[in-house]
C-alpha atoms as a PDB file:
ATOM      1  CA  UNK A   1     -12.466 -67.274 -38.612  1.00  0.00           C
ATOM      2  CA  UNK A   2     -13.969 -68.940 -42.080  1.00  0.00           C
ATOM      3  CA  UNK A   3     -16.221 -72.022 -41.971  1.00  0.00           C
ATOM      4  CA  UNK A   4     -14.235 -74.002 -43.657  1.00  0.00           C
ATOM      5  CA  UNK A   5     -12.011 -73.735 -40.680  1.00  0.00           C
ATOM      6  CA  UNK A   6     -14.820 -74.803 -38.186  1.00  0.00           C
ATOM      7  CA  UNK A   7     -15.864 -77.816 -40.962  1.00  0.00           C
ATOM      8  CA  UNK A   8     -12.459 -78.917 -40.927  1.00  0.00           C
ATOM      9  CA  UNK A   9     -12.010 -79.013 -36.837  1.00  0.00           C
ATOM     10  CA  UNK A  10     -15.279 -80.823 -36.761  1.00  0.00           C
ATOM     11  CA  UNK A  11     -14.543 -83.482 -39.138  1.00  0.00           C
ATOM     12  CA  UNK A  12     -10.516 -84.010 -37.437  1.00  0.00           C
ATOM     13  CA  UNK A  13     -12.280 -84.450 -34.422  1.00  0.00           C
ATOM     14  CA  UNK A  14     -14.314 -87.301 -36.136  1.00  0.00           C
ATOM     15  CA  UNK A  15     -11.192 -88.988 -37.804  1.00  0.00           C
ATOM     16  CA  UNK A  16      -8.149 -87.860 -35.455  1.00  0.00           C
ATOM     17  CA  UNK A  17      -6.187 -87.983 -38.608  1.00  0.00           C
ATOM     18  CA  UNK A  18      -5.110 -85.117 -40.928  1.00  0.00           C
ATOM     19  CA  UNK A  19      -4.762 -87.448 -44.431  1.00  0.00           C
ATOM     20  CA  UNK A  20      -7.965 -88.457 -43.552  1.00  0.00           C
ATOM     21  CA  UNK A  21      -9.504 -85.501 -43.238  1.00  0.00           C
ATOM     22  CA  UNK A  22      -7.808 -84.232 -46.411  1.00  0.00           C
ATOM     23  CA  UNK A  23      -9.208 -87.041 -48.212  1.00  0.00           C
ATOM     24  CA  UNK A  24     -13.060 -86.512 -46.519  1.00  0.00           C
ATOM     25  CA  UNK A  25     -12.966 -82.645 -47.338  1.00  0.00           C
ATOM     26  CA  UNK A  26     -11.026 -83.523 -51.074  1.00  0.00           C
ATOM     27  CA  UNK A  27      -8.499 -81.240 -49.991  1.00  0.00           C
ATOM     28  CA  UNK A  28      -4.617 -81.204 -49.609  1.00  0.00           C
ATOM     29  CA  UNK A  29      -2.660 -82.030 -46.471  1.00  0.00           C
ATOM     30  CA  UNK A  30      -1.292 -78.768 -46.493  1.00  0.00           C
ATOM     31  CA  UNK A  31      -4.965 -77.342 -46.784  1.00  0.00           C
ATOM     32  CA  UNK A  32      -5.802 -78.980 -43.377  1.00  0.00           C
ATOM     33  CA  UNK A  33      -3.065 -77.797 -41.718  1.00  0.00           C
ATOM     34  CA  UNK A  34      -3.232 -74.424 -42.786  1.00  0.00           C
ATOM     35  CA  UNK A  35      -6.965 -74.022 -41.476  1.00  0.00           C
ATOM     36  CA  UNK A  36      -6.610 -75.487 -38.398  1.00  0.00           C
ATOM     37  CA  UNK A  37      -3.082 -73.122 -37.714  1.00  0.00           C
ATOM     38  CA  UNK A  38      -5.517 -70.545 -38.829  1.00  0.00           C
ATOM     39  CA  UNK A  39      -8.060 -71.176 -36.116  1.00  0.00           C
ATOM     40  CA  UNK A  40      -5.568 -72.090 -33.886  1.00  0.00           C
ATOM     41  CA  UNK A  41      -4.449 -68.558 -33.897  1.00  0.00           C
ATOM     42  CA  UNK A  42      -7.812 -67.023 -34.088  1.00  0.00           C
ATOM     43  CA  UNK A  43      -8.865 -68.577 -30.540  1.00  0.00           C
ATOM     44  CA  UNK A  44      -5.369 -68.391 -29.179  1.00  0.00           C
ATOM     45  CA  UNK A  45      -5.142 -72.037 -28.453  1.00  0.00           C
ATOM     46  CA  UNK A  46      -3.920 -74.998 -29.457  1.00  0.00           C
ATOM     47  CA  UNK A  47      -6.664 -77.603 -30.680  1.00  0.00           C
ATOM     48  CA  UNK A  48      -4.595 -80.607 -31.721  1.00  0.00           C
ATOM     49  CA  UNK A  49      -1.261 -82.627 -30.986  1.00  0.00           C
ATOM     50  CA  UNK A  50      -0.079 -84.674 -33.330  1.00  0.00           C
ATOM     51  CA  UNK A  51       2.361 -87.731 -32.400  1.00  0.00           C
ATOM     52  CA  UNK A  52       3.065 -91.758 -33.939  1.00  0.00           C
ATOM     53  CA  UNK A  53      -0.050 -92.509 -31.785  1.00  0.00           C
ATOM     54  CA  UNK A  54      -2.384 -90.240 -34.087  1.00  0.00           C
ATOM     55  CA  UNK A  55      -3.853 -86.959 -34.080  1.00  0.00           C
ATOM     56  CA  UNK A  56      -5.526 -85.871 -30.635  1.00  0.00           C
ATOM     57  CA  UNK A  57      -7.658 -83.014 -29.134  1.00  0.00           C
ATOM     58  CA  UNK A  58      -7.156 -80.715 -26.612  1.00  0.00           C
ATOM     59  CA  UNK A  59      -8.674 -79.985 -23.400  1.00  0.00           C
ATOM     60  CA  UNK A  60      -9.097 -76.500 -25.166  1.00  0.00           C
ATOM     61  CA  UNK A  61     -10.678 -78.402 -28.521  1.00  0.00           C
ATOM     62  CA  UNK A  62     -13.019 -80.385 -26.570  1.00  0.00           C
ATOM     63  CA  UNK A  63     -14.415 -76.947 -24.633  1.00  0.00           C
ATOM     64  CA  UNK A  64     -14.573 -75.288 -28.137  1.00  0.00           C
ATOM     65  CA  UNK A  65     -16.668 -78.428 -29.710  1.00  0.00           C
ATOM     66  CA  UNK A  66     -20.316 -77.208 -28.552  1.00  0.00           C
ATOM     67  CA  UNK A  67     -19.087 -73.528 -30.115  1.00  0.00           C
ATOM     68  CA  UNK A  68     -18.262 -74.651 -33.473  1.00  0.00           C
ATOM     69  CA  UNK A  69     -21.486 -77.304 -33.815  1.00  0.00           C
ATOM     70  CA  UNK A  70     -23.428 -73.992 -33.260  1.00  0.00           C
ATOM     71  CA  UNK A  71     -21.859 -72.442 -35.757  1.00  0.00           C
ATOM     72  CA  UNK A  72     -21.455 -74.780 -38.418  1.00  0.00           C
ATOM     73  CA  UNK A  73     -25.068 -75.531 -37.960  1.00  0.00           C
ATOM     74  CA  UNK A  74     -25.940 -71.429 -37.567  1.00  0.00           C
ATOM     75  CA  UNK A  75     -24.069 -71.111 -40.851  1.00  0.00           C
ATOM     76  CA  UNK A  76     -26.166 -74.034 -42.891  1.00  0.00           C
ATOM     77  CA  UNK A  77     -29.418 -72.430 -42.068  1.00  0.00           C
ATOM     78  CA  UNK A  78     -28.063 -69.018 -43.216  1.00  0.00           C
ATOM     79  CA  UNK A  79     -27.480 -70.969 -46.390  1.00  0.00           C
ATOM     80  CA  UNK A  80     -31.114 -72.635 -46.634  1.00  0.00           C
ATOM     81  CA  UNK A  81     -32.600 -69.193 -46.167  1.00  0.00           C
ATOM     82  CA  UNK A  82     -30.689 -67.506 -48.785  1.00  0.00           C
ATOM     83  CA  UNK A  83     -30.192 -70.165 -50.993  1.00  0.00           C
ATOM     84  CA  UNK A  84     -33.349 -73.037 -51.008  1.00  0.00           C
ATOM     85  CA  UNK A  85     -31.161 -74.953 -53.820  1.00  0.00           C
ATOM     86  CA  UNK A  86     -34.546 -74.462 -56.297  1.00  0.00           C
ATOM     87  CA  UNK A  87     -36.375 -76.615 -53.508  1.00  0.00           C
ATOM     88  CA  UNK A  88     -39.847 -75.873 -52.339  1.00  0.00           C
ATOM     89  CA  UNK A  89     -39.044 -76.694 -48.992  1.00  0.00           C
ATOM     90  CA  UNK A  90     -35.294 -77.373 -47.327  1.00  0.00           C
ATOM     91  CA  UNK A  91     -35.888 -80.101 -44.197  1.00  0.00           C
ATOM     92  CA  UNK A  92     -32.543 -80.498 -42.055  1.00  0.00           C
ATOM     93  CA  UNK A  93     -32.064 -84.179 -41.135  1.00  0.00           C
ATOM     94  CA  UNK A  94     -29.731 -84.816 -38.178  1.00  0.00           C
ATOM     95  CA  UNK A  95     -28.143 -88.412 -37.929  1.00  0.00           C
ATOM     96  CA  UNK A  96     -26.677 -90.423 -34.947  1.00  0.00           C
ATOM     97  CA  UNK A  97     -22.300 -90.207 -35.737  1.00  0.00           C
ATOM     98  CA  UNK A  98     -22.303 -93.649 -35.927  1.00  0.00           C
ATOM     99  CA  UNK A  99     -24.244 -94.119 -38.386  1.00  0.00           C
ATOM    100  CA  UNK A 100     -23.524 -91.535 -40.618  1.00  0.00           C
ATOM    101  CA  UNK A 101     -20.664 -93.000 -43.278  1.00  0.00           C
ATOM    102  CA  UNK A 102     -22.382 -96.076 -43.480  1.00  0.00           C
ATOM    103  CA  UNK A 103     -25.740 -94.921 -44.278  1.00  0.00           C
ATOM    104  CA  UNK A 104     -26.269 -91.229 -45.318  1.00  0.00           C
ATOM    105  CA  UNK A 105     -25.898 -91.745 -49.168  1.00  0.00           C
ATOM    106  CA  UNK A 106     -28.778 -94.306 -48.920  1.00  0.00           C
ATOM    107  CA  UNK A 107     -30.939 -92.830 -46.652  1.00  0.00           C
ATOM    108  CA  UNK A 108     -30.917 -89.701 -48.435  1.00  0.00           C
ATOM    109  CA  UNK A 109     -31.160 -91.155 -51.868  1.00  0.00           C
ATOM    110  CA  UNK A 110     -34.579 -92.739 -50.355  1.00  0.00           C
ATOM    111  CA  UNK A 111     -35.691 -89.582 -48.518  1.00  0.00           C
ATOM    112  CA  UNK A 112     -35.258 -87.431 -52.353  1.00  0.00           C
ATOM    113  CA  UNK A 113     -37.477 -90.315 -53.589  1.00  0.00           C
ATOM    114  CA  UNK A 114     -39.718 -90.143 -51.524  1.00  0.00           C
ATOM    115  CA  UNK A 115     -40.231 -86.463 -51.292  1.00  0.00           C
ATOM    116  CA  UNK A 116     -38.955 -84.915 -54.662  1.00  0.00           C
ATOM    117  CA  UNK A 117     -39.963 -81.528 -54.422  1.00  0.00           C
ATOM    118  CA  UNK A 118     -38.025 -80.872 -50.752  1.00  0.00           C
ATOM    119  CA  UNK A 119     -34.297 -80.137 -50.204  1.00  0.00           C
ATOM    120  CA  UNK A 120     -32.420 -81.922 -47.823  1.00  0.00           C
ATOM    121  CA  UNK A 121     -29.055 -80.533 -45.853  1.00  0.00           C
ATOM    122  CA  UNK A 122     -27.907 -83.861 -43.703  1.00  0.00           C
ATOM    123  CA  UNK A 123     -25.800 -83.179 -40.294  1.00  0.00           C
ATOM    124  CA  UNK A 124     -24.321 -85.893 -38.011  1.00  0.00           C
ATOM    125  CA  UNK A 125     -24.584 -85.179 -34.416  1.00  0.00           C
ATOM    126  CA  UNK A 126     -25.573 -86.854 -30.291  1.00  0.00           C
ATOM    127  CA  UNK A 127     -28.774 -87.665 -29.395  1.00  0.00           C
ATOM    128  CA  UNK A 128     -28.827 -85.407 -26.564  1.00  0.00           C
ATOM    129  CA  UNK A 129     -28.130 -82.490 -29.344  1.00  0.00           C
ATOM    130  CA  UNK A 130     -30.144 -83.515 -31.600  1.00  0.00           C
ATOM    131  CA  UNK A 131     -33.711 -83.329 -29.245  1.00  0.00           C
ATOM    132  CA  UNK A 132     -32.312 -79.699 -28.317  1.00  0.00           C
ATOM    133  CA  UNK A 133     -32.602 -78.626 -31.569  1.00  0.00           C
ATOM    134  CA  UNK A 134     -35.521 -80.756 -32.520  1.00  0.00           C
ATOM    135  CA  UNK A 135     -37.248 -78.905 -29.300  1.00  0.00           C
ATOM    136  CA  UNK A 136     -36.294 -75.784 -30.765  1.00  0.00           C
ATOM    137  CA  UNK A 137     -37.069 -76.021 -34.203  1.00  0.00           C
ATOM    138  CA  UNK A 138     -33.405 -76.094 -35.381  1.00  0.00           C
ATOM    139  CA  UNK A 139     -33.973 -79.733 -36.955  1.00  0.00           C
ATOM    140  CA  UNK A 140     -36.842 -81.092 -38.760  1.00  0.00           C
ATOM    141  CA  UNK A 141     -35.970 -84.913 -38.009  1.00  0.00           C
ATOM    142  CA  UNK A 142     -33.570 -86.793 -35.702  1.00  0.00           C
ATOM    143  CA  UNK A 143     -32.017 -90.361 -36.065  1.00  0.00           C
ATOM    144  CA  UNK A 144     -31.425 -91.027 -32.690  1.00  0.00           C
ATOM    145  CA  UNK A 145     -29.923 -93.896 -30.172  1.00  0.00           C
ATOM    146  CA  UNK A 146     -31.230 -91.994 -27.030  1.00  0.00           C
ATOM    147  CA  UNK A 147     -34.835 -90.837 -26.868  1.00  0.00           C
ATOM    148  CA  UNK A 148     -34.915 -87.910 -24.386  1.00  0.00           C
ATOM    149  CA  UNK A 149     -38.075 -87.766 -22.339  1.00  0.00           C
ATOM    150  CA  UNK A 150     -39.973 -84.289 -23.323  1.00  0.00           C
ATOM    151  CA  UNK A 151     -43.823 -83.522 -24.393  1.00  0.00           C
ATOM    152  CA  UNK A 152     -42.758 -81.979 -27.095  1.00  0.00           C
ATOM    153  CA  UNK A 153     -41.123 -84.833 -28.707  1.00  0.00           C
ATOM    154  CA  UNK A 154     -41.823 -87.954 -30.660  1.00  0.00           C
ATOM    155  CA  UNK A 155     -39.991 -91.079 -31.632  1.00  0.00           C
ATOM    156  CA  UNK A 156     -40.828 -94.137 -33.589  1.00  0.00           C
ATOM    157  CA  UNK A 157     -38.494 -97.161 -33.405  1.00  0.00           C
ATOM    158  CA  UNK A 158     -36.204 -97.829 -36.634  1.00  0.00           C
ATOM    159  CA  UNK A 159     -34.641-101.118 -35.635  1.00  0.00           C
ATOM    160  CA  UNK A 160     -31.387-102.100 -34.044  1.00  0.00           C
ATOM    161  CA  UNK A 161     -27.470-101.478 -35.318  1.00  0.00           C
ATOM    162  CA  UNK A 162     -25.369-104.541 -34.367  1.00  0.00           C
ATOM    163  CA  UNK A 163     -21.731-103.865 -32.856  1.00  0.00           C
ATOM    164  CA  UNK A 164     -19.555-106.603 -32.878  1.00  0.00           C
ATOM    165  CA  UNK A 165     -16.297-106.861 -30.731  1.00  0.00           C
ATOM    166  CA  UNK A 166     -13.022-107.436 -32.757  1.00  0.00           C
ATOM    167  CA  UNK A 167      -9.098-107.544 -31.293  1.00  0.00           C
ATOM    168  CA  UNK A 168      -5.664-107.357 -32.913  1.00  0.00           C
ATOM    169  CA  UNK A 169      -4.414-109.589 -30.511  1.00  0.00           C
ATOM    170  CA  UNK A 170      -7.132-112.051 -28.664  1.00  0.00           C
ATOM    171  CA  UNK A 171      -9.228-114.830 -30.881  1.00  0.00           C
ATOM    172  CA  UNK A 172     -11.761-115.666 -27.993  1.00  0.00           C
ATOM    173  CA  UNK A 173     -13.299-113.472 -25.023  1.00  0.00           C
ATOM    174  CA  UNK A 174     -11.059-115.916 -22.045  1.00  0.00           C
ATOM    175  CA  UNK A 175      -7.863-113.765 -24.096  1.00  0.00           C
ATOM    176  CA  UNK A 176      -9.284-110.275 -23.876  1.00  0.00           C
ATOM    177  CA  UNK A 177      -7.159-108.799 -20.727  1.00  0.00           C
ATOM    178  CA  UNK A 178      -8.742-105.536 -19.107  1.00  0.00           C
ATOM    179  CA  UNK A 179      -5.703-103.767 -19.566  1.00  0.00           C
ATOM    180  CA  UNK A 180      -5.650-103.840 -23.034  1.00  0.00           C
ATOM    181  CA  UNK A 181      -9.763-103.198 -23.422  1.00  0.00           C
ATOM    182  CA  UNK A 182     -11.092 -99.926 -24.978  1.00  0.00           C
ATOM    183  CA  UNK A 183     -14.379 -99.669 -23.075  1.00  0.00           C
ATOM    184  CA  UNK A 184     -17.212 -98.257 -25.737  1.00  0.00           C
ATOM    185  CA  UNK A 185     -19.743 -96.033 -24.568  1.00  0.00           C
ATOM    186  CA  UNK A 186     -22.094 -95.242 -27.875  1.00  0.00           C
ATOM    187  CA  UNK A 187     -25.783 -94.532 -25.834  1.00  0.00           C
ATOM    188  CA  UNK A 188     -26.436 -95.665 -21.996  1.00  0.00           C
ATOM    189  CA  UNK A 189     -28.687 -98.405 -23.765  1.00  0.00           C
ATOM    190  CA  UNK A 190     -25.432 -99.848 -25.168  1.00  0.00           C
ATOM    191  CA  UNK A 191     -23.239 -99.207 -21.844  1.00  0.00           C
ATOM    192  CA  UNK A 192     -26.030-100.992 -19.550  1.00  0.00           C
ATOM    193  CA  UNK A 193     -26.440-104.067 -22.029  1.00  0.00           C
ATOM    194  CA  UNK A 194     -22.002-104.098 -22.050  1.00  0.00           C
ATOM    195  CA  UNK A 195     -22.186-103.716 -17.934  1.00  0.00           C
ATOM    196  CA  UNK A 196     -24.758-106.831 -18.128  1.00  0.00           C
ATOM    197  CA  UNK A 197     -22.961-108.997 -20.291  1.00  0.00           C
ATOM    198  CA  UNK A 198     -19.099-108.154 -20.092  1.00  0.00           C
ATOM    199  CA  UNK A 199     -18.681-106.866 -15.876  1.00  0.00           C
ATOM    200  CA  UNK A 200     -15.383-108.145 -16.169  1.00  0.00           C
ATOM    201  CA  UNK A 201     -14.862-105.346 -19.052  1.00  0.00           C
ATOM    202  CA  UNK A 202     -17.116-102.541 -17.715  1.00  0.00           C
ATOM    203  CA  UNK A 203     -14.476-100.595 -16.070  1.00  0.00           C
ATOM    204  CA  UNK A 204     -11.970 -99.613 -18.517  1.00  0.00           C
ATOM    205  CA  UNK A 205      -9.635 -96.657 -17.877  1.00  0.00           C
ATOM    206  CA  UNK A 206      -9.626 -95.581 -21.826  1.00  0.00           C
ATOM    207  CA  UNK A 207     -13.114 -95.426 -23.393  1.00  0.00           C
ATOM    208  CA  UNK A 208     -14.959 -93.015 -26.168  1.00  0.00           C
ATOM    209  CA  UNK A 209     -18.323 -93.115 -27.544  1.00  0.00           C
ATOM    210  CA  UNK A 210     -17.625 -92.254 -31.044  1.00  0.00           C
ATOM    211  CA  UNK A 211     -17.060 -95.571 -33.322  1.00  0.00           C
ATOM    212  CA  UNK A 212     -14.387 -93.401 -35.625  1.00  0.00           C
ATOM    213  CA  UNK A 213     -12.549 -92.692 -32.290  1.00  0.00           C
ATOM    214  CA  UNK A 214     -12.841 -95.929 -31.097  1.00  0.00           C
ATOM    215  CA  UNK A 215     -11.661 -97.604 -34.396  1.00  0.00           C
ATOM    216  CA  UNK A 216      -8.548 -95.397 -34.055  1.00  0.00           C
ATOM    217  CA  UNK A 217      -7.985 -96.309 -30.489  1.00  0.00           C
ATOM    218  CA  UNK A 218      -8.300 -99.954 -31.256  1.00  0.00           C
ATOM    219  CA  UNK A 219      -5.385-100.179 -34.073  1.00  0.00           C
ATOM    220  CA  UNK A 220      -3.212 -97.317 -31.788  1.00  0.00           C
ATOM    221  CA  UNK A 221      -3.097 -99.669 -29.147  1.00  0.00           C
ATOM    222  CA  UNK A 222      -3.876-102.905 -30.393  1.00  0.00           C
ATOM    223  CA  UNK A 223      -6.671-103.684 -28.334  1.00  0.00           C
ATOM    224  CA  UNK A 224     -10.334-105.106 -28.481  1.00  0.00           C
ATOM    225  CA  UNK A 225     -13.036-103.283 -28.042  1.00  0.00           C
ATOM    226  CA  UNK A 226     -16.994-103.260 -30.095  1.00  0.00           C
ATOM    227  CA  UNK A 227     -17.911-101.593 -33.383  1.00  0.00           C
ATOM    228  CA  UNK A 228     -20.945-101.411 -35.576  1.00  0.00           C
ATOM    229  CA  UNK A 229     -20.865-104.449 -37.184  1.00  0.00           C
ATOM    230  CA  UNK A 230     -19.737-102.976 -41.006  1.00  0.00           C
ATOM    231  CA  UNK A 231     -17.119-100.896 -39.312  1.00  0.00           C
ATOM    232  CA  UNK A 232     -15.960-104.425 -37.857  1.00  0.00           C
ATOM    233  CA  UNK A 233     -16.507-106.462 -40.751  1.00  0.00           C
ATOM    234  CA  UNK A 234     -14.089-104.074 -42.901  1.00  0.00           C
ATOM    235  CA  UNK A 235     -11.619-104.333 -40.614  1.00  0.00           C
ATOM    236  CA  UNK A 236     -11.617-108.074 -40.446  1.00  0.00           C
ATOM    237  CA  UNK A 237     -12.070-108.424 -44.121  1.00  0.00           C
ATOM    238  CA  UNK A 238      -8.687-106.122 -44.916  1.00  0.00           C
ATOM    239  CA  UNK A 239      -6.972-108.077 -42.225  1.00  0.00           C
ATOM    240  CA  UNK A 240      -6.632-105.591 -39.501  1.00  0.00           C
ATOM    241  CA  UNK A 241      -8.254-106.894 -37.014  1.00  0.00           C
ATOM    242  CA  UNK A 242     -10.274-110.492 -36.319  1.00  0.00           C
ATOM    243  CA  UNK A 243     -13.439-111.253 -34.674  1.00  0.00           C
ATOM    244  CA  UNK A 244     -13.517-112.626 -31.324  1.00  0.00           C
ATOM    245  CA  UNK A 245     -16.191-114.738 -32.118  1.00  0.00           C
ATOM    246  CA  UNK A 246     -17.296-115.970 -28.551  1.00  0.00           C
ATOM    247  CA  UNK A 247     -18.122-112.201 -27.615  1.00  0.00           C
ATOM    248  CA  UNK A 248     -22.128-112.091 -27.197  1.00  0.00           C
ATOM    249  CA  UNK A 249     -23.402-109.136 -30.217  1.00  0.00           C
ATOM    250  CA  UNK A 250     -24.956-106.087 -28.301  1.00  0.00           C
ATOM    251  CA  UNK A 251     -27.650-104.657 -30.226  1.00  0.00           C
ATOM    252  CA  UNK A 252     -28.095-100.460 -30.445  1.00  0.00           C
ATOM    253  CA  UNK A 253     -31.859 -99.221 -30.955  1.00  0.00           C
ATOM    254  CA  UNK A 254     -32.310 -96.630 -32.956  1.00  0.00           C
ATOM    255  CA  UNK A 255     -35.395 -93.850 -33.183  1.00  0.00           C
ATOM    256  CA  UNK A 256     -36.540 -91.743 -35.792  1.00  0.00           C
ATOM    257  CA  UNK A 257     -37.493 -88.634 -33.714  1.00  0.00           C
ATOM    258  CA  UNK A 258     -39.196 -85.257 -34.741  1.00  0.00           C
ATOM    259  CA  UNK A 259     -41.719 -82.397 -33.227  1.00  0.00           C
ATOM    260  CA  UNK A 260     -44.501 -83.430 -31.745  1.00  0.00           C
ATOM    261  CA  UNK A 261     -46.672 -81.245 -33.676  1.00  0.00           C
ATOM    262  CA  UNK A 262     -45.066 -82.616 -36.718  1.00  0.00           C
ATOM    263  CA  UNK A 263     -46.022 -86.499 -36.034  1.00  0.00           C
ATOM    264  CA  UNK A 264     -49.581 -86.777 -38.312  1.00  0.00           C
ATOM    265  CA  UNK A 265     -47.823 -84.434 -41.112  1.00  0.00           C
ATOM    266  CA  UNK A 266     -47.662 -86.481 -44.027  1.00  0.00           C
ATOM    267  CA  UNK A 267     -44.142 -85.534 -45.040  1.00  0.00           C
ATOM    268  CA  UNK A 268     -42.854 -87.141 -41.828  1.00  0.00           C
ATOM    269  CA  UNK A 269     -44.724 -89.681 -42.030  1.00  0.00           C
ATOM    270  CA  UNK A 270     -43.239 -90.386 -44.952  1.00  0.00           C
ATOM    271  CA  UNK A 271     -39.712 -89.546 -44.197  1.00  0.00           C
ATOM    272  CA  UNK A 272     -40.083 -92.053 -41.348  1.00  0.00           C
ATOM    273  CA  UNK A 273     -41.496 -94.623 -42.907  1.00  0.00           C
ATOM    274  CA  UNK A 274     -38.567 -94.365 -45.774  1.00  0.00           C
ATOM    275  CA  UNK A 275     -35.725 -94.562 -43.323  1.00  0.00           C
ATOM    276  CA  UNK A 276     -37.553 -97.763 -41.036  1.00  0.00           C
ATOM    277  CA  UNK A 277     -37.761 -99.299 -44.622  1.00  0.00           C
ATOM    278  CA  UNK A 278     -33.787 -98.459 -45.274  1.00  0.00           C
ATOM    279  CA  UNK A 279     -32.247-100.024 -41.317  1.00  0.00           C
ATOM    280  CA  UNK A 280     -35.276-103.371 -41.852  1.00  0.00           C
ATOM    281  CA  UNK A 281     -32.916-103.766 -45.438  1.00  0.00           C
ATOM    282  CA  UNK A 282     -29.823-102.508 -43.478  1.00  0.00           C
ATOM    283  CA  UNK A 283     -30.642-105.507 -41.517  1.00  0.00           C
ATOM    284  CA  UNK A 284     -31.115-108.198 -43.790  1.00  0.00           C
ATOM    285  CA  UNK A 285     -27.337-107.512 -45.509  1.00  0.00           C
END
């Protein structure tokens, strides 16, 4: 088993497509394939079926998840202890899924700004994860949607992401039929503002709480459902899909999260100050 093969599983779970995986990784088709027969063989399961529909997991892939997160994240701290990239200090940032396309270019181009003389490696994860390993000194800083309750954690609010809901097929929310519904389920902030506003919707038998997964799901099945508002916007801009503009927005908090001991430091401080500064401009686009 490489780590290339575990980086590629991770990111086809993400996309649940193969070209667009290829094109994420900047590697061929055939490349993608090969590593994930390779691993395939190595656990002695199958991880992915493929069909018109799209590319989807396992039961088998979905058990094997948690394992390769551990090692893909085992394997980048290997890396910052044997190789510190000429930085003083290497701080791992983890970031919500949702928001990690979007945003992690900016964010980090802010953070190296801010804090010249540190390194940075940059992981997208869960909330729920992401305090673990805060907890346990695995991460140095968390961008979260779900504070978990512990004493030895801190969070600071960032600001709100803004989903939107979108259809291929119904303009206003009276033309939305159950059936047809992909029920999101980013953060159980999200899912109790949705069950508030939308019963009629809250009950869908196909749901996922991964925006990428829900995007595909969407356009499979040519349904409506809610995505972060850019994720949205693209897809109405390129024609895909079109607002149904009656739908009421539900807002997402999101926490910067860290240590306790670390909260007075001045380098996260810092770091959280930078990224409140990014979502309040995020915001105003």
């Amino acid at each position: 088993m490489q780590i290339e093969q575990v980086q590629t599983f991770l990111d086809l779970l993400e996309t649940r497509s193969f070209n667009r995986t290829a094109d994420r990784l900047d590697v061929t088709q055939s490349t993608i394939s090969g590593r994930v027969k390779a691993l395939e063989k190595a656990l002695g399961e199958r991880l992915f079926e493929r069909s018109r529909s799209g590319t989807q997991p396992t039961t088998a892939a979905l058990r094997f998840e948690t394992h390769a997160r551990v090692l893909r994240r085992a394997w980048a701290d290997a890396q910052a202890d044997v190789k510190p990239y000429g930085a003083a200090v290497m701080l791992r940032i983890g970031i919500q899924h949702d928001l990690l396309d979007n945003h992690v270019a900016d964010w980090l181009t802010a953070l190296r700004s801010a804090l010249p003389d540190c390194g940075f490696y940059v992981d997208g994860d869960y909330s729920r994860q992401m305090c673990r390993d805060l907890e346990n000194g695995a991460l140095d800083l968390g961008v979260v949607f779900t504070p978990r309750p512990s004493p030895d954690l801190y969070f600071e609010s960032m600001g709100e992401i803004p989903y939107r809901m979108v259809s291929l097929t119904a303009d206003t929310l009276a033309q939305v039929k159950p059936t047809e519904y992909i029920l999101p389920n980013y953060a159980p902030a999200f899912a109790q503002t949705h069950a508030t506003l939308l019963p009629g919707l809250s009950e869908g038998t196909i749901s996922s709480g991964q925006a990428a997964a829900v995007r595909g799901l969407l356009i499979a099945l040519q349904g409506t459902t809610y995505l972060p508002a850019e994720m949205a916007d693209a897809l109405i801009a390129d024609g895909t899909a079109q607002a149904v503009e009656d739908a009421p927005i539900i807002a997402q908090p999101v926490f910067t999260a860290m240590h306790l001991r670390n909260r007075h430091r001045a380098g996260y401080r810092r770091m959280a100050k930078v990224l409140r500064g990014r979502m309040a401009l995020t915001g105003r686009r």
